[in-house]
Protein backbone atom coordinates (compact mmCIF):
# COMPACT_ATOMS: atom_id res chain seq x y z
CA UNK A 1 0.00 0.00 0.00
CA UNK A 2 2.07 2.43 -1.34
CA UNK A 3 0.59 5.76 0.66
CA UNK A 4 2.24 9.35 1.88
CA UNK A 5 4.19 9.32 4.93
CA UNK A 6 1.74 11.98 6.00
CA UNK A 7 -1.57 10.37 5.47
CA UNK A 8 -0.72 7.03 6.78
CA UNK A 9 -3.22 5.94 10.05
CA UNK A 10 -0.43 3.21 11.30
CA UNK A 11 3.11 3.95 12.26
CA UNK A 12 5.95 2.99 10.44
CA UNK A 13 7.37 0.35 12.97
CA UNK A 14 3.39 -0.92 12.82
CA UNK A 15 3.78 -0.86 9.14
CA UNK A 16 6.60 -2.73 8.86
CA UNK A 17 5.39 -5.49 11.73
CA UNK A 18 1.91 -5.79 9.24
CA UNK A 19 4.15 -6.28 6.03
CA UNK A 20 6.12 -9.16 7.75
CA UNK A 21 3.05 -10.71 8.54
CA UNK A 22 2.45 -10.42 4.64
CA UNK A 23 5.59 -11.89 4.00
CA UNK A 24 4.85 -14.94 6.37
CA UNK A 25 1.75 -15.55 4.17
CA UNK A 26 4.21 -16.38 1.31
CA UNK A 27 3.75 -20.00 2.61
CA UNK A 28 0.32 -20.09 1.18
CA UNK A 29 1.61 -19.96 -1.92
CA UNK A 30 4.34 -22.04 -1.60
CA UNK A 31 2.45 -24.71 -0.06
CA UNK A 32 0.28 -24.28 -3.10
CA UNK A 33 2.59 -24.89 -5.39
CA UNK A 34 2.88 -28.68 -3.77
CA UNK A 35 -0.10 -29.89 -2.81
CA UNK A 36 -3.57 -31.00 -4.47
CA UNK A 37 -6.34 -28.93 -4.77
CA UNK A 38 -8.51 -30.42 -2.40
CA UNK A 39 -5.81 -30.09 0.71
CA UNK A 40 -5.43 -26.32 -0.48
CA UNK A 41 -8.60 -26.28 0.33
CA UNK A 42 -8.99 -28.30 3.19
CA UNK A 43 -6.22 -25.98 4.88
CA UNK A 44 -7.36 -22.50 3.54
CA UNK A 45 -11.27 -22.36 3.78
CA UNK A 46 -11.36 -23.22 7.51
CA UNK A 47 -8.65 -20.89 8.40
CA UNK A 48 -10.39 -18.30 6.40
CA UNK A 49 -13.56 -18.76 8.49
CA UNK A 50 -12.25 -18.88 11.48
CA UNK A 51 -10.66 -15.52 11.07
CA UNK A 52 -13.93 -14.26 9.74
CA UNK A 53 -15.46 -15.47 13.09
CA UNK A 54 -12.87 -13.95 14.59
CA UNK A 55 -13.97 -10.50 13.28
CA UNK A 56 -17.57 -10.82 13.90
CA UNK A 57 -16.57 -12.30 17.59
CA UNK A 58 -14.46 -9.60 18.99
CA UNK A 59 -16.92 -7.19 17.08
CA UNK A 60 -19.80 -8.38 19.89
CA UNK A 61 -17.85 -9.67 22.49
CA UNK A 62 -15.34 -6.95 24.25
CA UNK A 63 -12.96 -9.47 26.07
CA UNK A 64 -12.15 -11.07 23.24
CA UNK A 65 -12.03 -6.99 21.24
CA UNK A 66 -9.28 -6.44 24.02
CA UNK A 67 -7.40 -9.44 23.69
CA UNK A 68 -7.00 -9.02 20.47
CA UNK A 69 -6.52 -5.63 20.60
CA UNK A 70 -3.53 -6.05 23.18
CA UNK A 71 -1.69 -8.73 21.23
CA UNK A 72 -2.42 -7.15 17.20
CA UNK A 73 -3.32 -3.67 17.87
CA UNK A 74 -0.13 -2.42 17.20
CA UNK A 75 -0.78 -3.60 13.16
CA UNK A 76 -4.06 -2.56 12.90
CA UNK A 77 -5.28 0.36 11.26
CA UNK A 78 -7.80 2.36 13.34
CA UNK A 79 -10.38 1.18 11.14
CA UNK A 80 -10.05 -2.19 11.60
CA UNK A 81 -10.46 -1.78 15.47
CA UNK A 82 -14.36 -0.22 15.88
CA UNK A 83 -15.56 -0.49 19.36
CA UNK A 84 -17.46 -3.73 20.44
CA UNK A 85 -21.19 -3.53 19.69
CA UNK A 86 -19.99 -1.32 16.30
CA UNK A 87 -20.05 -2.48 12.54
CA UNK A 88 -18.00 -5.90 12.01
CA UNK A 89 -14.98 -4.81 10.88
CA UNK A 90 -13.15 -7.21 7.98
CA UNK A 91 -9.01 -7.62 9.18
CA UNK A 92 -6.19 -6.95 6.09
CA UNK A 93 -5.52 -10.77 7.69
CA UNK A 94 -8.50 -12.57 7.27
CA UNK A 95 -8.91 -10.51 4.10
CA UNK A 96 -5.60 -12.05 2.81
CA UNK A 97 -6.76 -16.05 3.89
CA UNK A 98 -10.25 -15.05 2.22
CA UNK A 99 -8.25 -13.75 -1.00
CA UNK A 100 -6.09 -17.37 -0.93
CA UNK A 101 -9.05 -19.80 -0.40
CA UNK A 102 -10.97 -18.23 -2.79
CA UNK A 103 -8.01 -17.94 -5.32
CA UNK A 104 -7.37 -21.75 -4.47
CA UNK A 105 -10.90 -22.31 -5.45
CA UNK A 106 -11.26 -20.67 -8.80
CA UNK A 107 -8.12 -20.94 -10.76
CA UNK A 108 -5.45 -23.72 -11.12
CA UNK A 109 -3.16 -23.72 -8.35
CA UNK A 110 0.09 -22.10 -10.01
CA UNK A 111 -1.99 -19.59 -11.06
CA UNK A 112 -3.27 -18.68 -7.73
CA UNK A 113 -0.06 -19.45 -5.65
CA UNK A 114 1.91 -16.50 -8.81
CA UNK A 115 -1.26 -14.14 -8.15
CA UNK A 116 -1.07 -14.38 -4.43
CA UNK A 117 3.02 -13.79 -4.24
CA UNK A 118 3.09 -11.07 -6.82
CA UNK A 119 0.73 -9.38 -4.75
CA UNK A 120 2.11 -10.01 -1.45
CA UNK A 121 5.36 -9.20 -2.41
CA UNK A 122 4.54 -5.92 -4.19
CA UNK A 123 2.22 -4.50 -1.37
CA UNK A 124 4.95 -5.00 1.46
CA UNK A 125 7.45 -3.26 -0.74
CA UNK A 126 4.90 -0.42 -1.39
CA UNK A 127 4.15 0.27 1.65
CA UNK A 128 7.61 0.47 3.12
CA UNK A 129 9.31 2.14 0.91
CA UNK A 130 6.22 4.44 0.59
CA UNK A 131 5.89 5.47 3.69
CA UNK A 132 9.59 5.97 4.13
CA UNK A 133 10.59 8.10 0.44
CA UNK A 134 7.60 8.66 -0.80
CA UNK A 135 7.06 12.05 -1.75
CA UNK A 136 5.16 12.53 -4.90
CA UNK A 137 1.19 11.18 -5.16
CA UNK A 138 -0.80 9.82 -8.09
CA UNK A 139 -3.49 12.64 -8.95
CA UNK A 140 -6.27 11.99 -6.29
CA UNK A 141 -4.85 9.39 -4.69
CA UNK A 142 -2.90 8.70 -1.08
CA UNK A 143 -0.35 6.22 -3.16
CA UNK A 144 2.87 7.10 -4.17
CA UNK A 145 4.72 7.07 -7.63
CA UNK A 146 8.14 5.53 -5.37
CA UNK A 147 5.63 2.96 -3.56
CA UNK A 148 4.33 1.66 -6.64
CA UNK A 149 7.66 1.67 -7.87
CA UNK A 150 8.80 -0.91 -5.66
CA UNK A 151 5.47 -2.40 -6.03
CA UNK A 152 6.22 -3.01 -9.38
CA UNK A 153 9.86 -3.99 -9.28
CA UNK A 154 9.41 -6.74 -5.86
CA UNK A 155 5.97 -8.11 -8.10
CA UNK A 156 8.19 -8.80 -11.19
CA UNK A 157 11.17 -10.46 -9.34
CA UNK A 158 8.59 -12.31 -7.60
CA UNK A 159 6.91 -13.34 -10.42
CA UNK A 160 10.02 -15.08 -12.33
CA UNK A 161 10.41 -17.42 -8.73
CA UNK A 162 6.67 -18.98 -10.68
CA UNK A 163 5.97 -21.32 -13.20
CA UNK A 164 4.70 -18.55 -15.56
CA UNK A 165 6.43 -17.25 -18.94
CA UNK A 166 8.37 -14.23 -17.83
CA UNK A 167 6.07 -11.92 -20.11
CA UNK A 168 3.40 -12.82 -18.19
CA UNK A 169 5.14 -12.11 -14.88
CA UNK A 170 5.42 -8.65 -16.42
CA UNK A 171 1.62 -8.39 -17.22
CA UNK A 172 0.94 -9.53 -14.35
CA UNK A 173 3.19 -7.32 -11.87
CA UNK A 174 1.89 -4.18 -14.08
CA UNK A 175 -1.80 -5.04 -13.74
CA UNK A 176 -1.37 -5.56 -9.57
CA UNK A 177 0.43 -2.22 -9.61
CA UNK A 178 -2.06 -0.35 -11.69
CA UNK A 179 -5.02 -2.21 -9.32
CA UNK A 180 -3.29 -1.01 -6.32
CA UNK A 181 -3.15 2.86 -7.13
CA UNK A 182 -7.03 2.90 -8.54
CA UNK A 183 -9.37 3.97 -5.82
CA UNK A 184 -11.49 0.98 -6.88
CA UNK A 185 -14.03 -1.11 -4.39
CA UNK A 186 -13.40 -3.81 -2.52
CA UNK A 187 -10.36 -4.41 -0.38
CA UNK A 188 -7.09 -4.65 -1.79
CA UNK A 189 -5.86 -7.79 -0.84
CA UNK A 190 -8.87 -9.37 -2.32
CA UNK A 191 -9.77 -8.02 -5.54
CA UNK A 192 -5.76 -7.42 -6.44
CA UNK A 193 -4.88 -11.01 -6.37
CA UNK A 194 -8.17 -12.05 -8.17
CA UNK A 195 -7.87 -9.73 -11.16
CA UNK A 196 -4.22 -10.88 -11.58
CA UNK A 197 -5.11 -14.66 -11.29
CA UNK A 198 -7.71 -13.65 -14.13
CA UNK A 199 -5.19 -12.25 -16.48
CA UNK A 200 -2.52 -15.19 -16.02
CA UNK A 201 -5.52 -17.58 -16.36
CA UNK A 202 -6.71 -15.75 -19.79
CA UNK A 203 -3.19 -15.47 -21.21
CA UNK A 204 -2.15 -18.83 -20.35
């Protein structure tokens, strides 16, 4: 998430911790790249709705809100933290193990596992080197050109680790960066990685 220094909601020490966590999720995809379909699955969908349950739990019940607040609240962005008995508020987490199950689900699993890295990859490198040199914004946007940048150049390296032709790495690292910077609906980590398994899928 490649945004100004000075509109950022999390600090940069909390930004960092939250990319890491990203960059632990690279398992996903390499676990992807070595199992069937049906153990993707098996391993993805309940850890996707348990997270969601998660949400919707600490969203009604405030123990559990400041349990979790205590132990994550440090890499959550202000939004993701309403106070109990407040709107359910969706995680960039869960979002990410609702992005992979569903990724696992629709497209071949080399396809998913490139989609899901690329994107992981890219939005850690975005964000940190966004929030640290990033001094120059898109037109109407909080994103930086030197976040999506390093979006771009972390996607692409990223992509040629993949079984994919290294034109389509390219495609595919341009279309996540252009996805990131459009103010465009639905979270990030969930409609990023979808639109890029789409394009590898079509040009495969």
């Amino acid at each position: 998430m490649a945004e100004a220094p000075e509109t950022a909601s999390l600090s940069y020490r909390g930004e960092l911790l939250r990319k890491a966590l990203h960059l632990l999720a690279l398992s996903i995809p390499i676990g992807m790249l070595h199992v069937t379909r049906p153990t993707a699955l098996a391993v993805l969908w309940p850890l996707a709705l348990a997270a969601l349950g998660a949400d919707v739990l600490r969203a009604r019940w405030p123990t559990f809100h400041r349990f979790i607040r205590e132990i994550f609240g440090g890499m959550m962005r202000p939004e993701e933290l309403p106070p109990p008995g407040g709107p359910i508020a969706i995680n960039g987490a869960t979002w990410v193990l609702l992005s992979s199950a569903l990724l696992a689900t629709l497209f071949p699993l080399p396809l998913a596992a490139t989609a899901f890295a690329v994107f992981m990859v890219g939005d850690a490198a975005a964000a940190v080197v966004g929030r640290r040199f990033g001094r120059h914004r898109w037109p109407g946007s909080r994103r930086t050109i030197e976040g999506s940048l390093a979006f771009f150049g972390a996607a692409l390296l990223t992509a040629l680790f993949f079984p994919i032709p290294p034109l389509h790495g390219v495609l595919a690292a341009l279309l996540a960066t252009v996805l990131e910077v459009l103010p465009l609906p639905l979270n990030d980590n969930l409609r990023v990685p979808l639109a890029v398994a789409l394009l590898l899928w079509l040009v495969h």
